[in-house]
PDB file of N, CA and C in Angstrom:
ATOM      1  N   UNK A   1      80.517 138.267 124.939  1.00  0.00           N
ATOM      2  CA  UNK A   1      81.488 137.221 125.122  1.00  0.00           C
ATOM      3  C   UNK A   1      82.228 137.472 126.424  1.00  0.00           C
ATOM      4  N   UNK A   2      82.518 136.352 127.153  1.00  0.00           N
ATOM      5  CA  UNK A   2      83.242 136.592 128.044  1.00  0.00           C
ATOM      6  C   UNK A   2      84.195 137.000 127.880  1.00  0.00           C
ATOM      7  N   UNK A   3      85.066 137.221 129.355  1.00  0.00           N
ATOM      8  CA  UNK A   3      86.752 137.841 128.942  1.00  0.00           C
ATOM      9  C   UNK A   3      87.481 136.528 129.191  1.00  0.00           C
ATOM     10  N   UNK A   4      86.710 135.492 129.827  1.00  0.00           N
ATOM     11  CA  UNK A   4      87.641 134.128 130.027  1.00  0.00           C
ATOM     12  C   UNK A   4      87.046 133.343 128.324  1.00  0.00           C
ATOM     13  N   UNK A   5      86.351 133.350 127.617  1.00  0.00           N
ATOM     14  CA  UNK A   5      86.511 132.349 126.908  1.00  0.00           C
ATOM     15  C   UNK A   5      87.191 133.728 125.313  1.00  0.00           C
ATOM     16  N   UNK A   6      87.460 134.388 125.762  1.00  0.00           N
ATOM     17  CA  UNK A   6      88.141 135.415 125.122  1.00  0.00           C
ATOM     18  C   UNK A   6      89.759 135.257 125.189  1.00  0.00           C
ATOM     19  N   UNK A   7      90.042 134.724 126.177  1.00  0.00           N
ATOM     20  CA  UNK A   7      91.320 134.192 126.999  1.00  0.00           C
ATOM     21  C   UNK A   7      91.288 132.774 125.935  1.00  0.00           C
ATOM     22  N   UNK A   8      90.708 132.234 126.057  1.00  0.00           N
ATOM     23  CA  UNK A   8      91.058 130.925 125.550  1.00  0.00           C
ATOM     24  C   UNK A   8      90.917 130.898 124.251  1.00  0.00           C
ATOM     25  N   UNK A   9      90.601 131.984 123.155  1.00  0.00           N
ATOM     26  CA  UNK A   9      90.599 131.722 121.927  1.00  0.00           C
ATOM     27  C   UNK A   9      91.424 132.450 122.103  1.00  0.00           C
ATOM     28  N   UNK A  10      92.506 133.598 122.018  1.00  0.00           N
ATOM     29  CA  UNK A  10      93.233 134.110 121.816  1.00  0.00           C
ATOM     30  C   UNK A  10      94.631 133.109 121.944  1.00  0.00           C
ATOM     31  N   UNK A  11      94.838 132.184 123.469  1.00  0.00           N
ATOM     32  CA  UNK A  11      95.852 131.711 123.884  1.00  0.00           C
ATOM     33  C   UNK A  11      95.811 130.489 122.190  1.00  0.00           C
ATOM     34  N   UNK A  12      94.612 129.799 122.270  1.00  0.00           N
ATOM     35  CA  UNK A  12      94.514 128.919 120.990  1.00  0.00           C
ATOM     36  C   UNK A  12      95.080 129.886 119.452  1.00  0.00           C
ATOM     37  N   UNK A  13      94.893 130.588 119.214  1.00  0.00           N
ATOM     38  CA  UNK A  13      95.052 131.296 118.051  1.00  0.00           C
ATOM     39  C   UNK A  13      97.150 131.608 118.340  1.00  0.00           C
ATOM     40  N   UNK A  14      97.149 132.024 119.195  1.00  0.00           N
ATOM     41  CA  UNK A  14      98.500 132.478 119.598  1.00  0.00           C
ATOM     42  C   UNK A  14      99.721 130.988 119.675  1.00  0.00           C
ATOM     43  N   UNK A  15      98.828 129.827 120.335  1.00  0.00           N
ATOM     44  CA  UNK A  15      99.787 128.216 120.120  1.00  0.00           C
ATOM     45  C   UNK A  15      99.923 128.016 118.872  1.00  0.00           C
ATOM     46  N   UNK A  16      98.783 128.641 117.912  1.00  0.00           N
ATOM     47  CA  UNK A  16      99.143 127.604 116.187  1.00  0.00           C
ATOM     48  C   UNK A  16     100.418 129.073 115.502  1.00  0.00           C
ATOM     49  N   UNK A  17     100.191 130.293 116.376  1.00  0.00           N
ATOM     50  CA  UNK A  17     100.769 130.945 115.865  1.00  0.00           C
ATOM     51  C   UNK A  17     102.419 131.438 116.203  1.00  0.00           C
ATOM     52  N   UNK A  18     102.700 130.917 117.358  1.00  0.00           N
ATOM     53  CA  UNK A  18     104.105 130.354 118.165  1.00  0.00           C
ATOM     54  C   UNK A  18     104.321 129.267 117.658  1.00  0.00           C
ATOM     55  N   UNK A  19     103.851 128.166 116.936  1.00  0.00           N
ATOM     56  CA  UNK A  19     104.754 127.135 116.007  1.00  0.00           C
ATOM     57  C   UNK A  19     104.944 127.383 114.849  1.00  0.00           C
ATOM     58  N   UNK A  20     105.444 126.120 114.074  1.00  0.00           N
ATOM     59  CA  UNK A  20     105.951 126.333 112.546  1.00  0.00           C
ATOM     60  C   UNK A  20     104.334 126.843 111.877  1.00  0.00           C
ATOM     61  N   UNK A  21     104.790 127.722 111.042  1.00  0.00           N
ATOM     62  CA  UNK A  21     103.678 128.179 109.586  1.00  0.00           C
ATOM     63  C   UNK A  21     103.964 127.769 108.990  1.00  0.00           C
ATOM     64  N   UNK A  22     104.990 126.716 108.381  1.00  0.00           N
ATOM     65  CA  UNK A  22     104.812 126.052 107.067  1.00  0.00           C
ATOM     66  C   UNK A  22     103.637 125.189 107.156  1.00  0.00           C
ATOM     67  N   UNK A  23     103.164 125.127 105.724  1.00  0.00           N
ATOM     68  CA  UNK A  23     102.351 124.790 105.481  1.00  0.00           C
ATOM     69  C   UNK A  23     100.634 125.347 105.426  1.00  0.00           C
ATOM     70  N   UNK A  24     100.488 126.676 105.835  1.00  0.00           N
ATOM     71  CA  UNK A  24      99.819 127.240 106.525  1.00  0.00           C
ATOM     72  C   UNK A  24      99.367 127.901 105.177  1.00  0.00           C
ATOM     73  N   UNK A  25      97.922 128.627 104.544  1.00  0.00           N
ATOM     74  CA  UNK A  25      97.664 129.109 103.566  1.00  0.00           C
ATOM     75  C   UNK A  25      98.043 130.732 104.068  1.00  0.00           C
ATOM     76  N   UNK A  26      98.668 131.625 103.339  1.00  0.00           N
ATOM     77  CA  UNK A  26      98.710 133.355 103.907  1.00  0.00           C
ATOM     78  C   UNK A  26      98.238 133.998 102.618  1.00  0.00           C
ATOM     79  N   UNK A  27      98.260 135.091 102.996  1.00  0.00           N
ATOM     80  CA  UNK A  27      97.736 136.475 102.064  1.00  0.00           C
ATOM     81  C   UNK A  27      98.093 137.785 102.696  1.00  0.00           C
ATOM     82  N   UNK A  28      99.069 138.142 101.821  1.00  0.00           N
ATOM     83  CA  UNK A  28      99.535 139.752 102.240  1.00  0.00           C
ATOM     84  C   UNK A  28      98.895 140.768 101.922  1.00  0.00           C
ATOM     85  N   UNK A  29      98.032 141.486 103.035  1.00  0.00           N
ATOM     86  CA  UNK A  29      96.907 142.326 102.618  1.00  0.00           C
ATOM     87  C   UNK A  29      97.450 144.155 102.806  1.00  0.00           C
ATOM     88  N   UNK A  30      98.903 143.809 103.644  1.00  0.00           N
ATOM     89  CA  UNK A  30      99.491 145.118 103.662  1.00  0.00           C
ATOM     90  C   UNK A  30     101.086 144.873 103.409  1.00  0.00           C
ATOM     91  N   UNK A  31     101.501 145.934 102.292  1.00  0.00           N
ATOM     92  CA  UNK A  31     103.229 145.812 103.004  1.00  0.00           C
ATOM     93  C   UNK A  31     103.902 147.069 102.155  1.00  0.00           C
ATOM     94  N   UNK A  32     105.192 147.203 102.924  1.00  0.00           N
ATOM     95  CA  UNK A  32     105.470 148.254 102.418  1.00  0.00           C
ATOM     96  C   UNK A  32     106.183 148.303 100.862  1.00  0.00           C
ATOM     97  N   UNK A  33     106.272 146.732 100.363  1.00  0.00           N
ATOM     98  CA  UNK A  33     106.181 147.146  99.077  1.00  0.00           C
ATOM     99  C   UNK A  33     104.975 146.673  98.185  1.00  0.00           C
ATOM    100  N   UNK A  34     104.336 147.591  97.255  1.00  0.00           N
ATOM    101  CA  UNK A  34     103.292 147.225  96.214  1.00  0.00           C
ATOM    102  C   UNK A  34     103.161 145.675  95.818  1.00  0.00           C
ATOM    103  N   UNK A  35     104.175 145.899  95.304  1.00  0.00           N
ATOM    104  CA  UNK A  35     104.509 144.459  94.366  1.00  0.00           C
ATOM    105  C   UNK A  35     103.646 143.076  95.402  1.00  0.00           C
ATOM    106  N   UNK A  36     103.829 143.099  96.662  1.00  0.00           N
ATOM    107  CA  UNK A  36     103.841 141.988  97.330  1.00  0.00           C
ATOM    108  C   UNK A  36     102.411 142.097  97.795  1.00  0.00           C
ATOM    109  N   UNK A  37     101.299 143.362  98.162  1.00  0.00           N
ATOM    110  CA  UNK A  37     100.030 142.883  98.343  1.00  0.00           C
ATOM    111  C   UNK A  37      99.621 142.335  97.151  1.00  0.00           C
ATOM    112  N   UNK A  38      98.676 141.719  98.078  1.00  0.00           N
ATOM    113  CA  UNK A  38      97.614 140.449  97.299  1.00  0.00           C
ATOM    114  C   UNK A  38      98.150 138.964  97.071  1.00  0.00           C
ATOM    115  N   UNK A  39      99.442 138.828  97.397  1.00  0.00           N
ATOM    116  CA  UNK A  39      99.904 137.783  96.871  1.00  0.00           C
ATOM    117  C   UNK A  39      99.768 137.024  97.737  1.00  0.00           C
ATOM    118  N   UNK A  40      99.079 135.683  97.572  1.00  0.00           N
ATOM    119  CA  UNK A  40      98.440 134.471  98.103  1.00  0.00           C
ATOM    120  C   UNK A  40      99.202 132.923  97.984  1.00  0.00           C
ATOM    121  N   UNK A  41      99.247 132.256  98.769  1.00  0.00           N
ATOM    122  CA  UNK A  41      99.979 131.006  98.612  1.00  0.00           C
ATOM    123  C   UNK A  41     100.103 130.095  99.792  1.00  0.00           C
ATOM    124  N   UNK A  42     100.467 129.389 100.020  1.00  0.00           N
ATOM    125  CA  UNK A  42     101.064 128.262 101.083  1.00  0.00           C
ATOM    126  C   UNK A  42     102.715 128.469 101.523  1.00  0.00           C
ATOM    127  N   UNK A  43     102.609 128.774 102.723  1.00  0.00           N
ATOM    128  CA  UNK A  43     103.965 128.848 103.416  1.00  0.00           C
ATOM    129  C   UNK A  43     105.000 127.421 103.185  1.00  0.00           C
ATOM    130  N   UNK A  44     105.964 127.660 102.523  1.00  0.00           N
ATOM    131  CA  UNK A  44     107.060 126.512 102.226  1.00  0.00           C
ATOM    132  C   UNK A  44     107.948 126.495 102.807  1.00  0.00           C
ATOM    133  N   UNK A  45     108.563 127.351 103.486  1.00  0.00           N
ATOM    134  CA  UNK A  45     109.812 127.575 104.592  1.00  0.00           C
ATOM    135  C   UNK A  45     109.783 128.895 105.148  1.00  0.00           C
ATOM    136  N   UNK A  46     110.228 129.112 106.640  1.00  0.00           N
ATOM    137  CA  UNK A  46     110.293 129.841 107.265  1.00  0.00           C
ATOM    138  C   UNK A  46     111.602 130.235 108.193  1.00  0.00           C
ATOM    139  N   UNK A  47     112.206 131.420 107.959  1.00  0.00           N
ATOM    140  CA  UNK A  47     113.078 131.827 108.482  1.00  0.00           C
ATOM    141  C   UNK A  47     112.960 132.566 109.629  1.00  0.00           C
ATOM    142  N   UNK A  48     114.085 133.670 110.528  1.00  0.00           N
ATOM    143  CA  UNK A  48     113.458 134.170 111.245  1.00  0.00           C
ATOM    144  C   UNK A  48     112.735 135.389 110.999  1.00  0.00           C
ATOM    145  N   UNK A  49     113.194 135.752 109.770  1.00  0.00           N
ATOM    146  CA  UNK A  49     113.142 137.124 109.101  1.00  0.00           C
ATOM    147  C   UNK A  49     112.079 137.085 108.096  1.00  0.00           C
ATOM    148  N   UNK A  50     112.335 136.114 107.483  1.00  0.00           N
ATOM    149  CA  UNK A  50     111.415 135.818 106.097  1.00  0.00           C
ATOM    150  C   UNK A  50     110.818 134.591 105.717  1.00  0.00           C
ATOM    151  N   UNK A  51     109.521 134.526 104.638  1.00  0.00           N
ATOM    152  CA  UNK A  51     108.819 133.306 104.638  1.00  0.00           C
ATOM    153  C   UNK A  51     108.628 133.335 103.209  1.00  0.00           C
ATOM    154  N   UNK A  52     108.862 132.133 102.912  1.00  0.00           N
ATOM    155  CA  UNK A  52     108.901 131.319 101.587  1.00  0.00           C
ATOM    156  C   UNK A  52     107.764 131.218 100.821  1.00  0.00           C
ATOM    157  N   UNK A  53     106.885 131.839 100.498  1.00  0.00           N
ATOM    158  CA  UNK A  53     105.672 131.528 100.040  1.00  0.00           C
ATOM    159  C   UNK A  53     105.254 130.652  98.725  1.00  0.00           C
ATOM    160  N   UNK A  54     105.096 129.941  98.660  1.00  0.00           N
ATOM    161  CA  UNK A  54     104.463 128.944  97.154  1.00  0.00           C
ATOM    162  C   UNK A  54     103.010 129.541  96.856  1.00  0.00           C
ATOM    163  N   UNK A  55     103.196 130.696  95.557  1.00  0.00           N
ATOM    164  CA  UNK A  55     101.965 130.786  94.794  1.00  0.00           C
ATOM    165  C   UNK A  55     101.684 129.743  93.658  1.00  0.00           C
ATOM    166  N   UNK A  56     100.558 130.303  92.754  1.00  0.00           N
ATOM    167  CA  UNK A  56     100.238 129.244  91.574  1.00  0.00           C
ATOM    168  C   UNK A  56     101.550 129.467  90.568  1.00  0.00           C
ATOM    169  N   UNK A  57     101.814 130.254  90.485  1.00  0.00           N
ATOM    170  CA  UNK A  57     103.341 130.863  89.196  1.00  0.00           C
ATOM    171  C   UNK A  57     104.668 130.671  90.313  1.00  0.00           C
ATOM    172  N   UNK A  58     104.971 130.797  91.287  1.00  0.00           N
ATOM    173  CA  UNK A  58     106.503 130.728  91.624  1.00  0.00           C
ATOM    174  C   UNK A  58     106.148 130.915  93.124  1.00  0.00           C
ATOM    175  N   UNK A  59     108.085 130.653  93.620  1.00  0.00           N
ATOM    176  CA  UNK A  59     108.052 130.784  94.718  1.00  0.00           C
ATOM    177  C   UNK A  59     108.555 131.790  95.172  1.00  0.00           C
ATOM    178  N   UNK A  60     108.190 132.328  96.371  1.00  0.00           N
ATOM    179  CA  UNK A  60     108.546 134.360  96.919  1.00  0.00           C
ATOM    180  C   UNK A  60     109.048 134.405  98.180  1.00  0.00           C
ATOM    181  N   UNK A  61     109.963 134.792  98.342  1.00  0.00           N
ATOM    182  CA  UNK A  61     110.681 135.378  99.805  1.00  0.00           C
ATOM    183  C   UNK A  61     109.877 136.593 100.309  1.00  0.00           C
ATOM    184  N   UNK A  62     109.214 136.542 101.291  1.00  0.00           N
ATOM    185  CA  UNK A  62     108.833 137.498 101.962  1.00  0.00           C
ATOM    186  C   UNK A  62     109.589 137.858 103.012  1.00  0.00           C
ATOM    187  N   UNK A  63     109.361 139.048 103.725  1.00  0.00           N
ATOM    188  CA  UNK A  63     110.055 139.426 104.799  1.00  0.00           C
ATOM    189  C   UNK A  63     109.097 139.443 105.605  1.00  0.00           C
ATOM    190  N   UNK A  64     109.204 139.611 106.875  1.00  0.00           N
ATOM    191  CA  UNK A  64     107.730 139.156 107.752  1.00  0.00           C
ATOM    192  C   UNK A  64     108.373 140.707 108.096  1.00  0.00           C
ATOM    193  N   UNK A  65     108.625 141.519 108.588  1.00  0.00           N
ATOM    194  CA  UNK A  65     108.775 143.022 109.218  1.00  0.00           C
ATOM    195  C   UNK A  65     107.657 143.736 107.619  1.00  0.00           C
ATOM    196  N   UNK A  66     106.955 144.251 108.418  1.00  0.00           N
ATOM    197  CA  UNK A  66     106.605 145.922 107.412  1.00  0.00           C
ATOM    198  C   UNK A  66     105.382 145.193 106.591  1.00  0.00           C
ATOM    199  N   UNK A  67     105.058 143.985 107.374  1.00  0.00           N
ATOM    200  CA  UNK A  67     103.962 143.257 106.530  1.00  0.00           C
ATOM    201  C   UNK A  67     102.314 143.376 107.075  1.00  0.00           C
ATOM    202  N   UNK A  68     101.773 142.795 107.337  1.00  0.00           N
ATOM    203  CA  UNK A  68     100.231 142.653 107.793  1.00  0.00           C
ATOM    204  C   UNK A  68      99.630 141.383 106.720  1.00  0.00           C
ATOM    205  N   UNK A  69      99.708 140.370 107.345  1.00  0.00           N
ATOM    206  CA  UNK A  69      99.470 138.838 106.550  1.00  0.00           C
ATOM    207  C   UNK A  69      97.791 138.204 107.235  1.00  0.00           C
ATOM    208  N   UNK A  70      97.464 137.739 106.793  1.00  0.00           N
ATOM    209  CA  UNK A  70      95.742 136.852 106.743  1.00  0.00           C
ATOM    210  C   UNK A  70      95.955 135.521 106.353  1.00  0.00           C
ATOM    211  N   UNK A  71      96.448 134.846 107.867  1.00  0.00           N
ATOM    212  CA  UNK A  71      96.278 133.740 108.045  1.00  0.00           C
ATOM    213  C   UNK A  71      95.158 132.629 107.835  1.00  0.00           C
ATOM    214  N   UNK A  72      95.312 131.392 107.189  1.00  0.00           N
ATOM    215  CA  UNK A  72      94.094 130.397 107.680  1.00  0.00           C
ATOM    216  C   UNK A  72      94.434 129.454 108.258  1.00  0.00           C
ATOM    217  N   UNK A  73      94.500 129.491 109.866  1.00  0.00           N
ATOM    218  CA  UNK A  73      94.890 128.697 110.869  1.00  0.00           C
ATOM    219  C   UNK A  73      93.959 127.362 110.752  1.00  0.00           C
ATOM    220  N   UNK A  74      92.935 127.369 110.048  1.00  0.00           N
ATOM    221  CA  UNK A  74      91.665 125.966 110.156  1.00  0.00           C
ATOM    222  C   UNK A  74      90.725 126.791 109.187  1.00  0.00           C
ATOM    223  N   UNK A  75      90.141 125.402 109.322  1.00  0.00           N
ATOM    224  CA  UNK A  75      88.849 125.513 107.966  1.00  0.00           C
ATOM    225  C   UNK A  75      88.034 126.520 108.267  1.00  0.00           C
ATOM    226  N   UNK A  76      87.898 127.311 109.785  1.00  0.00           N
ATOM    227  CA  UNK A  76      86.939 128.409 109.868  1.00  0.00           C
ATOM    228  C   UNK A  76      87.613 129.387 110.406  1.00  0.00           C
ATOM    229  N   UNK A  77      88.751 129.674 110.794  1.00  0.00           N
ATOM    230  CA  UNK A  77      89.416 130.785 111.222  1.00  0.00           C
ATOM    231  C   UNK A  77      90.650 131.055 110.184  1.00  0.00           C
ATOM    232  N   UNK A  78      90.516 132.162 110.017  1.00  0.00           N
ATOM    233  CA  UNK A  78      91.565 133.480 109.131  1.00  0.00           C
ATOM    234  C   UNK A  78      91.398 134.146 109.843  1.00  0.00           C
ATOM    235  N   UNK A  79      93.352 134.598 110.926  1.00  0.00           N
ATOM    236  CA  UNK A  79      93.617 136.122 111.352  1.00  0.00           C
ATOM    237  C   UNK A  79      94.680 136.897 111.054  1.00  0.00           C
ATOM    238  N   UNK A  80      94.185 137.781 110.758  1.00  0.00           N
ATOM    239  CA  UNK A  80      95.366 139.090 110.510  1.00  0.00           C
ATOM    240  C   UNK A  80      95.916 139.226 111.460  1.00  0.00           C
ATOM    241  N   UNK A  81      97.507 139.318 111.119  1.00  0.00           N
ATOM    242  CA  UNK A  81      98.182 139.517 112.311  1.00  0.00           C
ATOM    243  C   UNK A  81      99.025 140.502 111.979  1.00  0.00           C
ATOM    244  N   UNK A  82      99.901 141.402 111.897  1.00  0.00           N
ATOM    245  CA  UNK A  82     101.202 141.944 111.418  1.00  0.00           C
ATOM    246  C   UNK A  82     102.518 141.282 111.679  1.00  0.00           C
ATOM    247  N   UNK A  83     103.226 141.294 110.731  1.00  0.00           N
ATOM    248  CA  UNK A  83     104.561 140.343 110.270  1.00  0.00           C
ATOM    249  C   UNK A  83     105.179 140.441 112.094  1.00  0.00           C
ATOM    250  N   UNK A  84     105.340 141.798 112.468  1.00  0.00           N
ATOM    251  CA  UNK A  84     106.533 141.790 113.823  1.00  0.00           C
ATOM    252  C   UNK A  84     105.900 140.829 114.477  1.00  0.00           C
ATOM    253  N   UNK A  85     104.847 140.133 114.821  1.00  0.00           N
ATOM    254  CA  UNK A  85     104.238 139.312 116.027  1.00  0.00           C
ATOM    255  C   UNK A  85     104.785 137.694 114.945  1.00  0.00           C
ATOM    256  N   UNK A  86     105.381 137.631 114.073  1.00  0.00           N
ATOM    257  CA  UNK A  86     105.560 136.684 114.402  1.00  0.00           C
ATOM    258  C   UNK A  86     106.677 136.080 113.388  1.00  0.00           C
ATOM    259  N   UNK A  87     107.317 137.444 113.679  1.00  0.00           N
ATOM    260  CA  UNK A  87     108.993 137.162 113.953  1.00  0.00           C
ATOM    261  C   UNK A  87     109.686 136.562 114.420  1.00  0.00           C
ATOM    262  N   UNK A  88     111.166 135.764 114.410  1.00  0.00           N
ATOM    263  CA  UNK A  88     111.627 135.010 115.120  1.00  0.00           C
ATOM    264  C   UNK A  88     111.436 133.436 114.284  1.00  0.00           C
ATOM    265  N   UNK A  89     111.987 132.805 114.816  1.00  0.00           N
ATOM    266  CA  UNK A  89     111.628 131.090 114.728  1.00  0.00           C
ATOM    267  C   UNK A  89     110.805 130.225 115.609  1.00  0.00           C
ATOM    268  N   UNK A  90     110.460 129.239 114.926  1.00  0.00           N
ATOM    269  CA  UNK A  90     108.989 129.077 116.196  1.00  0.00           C
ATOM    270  C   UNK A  90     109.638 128.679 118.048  1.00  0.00           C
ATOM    271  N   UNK A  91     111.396 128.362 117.581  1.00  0.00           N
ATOM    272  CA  UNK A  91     111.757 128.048 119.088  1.00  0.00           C
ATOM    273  C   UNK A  91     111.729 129.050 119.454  1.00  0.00           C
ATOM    274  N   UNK A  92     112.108 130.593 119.271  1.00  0.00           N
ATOM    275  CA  UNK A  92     111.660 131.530 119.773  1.00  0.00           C
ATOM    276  C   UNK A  92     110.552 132.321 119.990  1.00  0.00           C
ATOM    277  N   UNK A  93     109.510 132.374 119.032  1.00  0.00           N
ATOM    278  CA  UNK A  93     108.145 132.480 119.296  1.00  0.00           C
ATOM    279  C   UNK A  93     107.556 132.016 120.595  1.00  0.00           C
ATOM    280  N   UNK A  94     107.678 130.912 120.813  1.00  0.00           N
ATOM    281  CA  UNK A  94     107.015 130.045 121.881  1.00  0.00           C
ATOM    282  C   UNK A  94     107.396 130.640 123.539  1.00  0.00           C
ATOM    283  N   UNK A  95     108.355 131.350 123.624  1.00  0.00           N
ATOM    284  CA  UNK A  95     108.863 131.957 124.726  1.00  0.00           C
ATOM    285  C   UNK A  95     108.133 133.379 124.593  1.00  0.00           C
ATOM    286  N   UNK A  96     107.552 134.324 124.002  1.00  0.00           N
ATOM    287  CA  UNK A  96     106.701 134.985 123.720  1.00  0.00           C
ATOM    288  C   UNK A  96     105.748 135.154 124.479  1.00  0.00           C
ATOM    289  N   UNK A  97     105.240 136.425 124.873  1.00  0.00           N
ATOM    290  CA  UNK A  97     104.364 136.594 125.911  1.00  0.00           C
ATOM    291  C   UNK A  97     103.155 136.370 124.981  1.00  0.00           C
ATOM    292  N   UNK A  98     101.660 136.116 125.181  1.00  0.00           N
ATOM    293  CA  UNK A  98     100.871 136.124 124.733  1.00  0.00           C
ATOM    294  C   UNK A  98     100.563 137.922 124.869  1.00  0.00           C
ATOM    295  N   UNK A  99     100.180 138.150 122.776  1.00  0.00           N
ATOM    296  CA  UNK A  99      99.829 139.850 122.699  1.00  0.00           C
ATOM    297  C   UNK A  99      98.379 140.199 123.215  1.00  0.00           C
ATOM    298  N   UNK A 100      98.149 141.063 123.629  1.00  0.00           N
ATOM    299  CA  UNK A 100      96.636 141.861 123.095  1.00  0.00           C
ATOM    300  C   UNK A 100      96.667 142.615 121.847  1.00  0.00           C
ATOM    301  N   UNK A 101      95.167 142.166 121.264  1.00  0.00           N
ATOM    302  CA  UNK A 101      95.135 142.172 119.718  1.00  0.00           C
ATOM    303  C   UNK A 101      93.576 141.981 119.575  1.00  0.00           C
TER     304      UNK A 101
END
């Protein structure tokens, strides 16, 4: 793969991920508390700190610090990202340098 069309899926992955996640399907595959891996749902509100998750049984405050979440940005892409990258609110996200990752 190139390093330019490597450039352009990353910058694409990084725009859906500098706006709002509500609505967005997640899965917490790491965190520092037990209780919260595995738990799967649709993003319902987003703070700068924490995200609202809607499972099948209830709704959950997550904290985005100390996490590692598995996004499904579209019908063929799911990426893991860790909670600190995408911290903040999306008006602040968007001022965000693009990471290497």
């Amino acid at each position: 793969m190139s390093s330019k069309n490597s450039v352009k899926r990353k910058s694409k992955v990084w725009r859906i991920l500098s706006s709002s996640l509500v609505g967005l399907e997640i899965e917490i595959v790491h965190s520092s508390s037990e209780d919260l891996i595995g738990v799967k749902g649709v993003i319902e509100e987003e703070t700068s700190n924490l995200l609202r998750v809607l499972t099948k049984k209830k709704s959950l405050w997550v904290p985005k610090l100390n996490q590692v979440f598995k996004i499904k940005v579209s019908d063929d892409t799911t990426i893991q990202v860790e909670g600190h990258m995408v911290k903040g609110t999306p008006e602040t996200r968007v001022r965000k340098k693009i990471p290497n990752w």
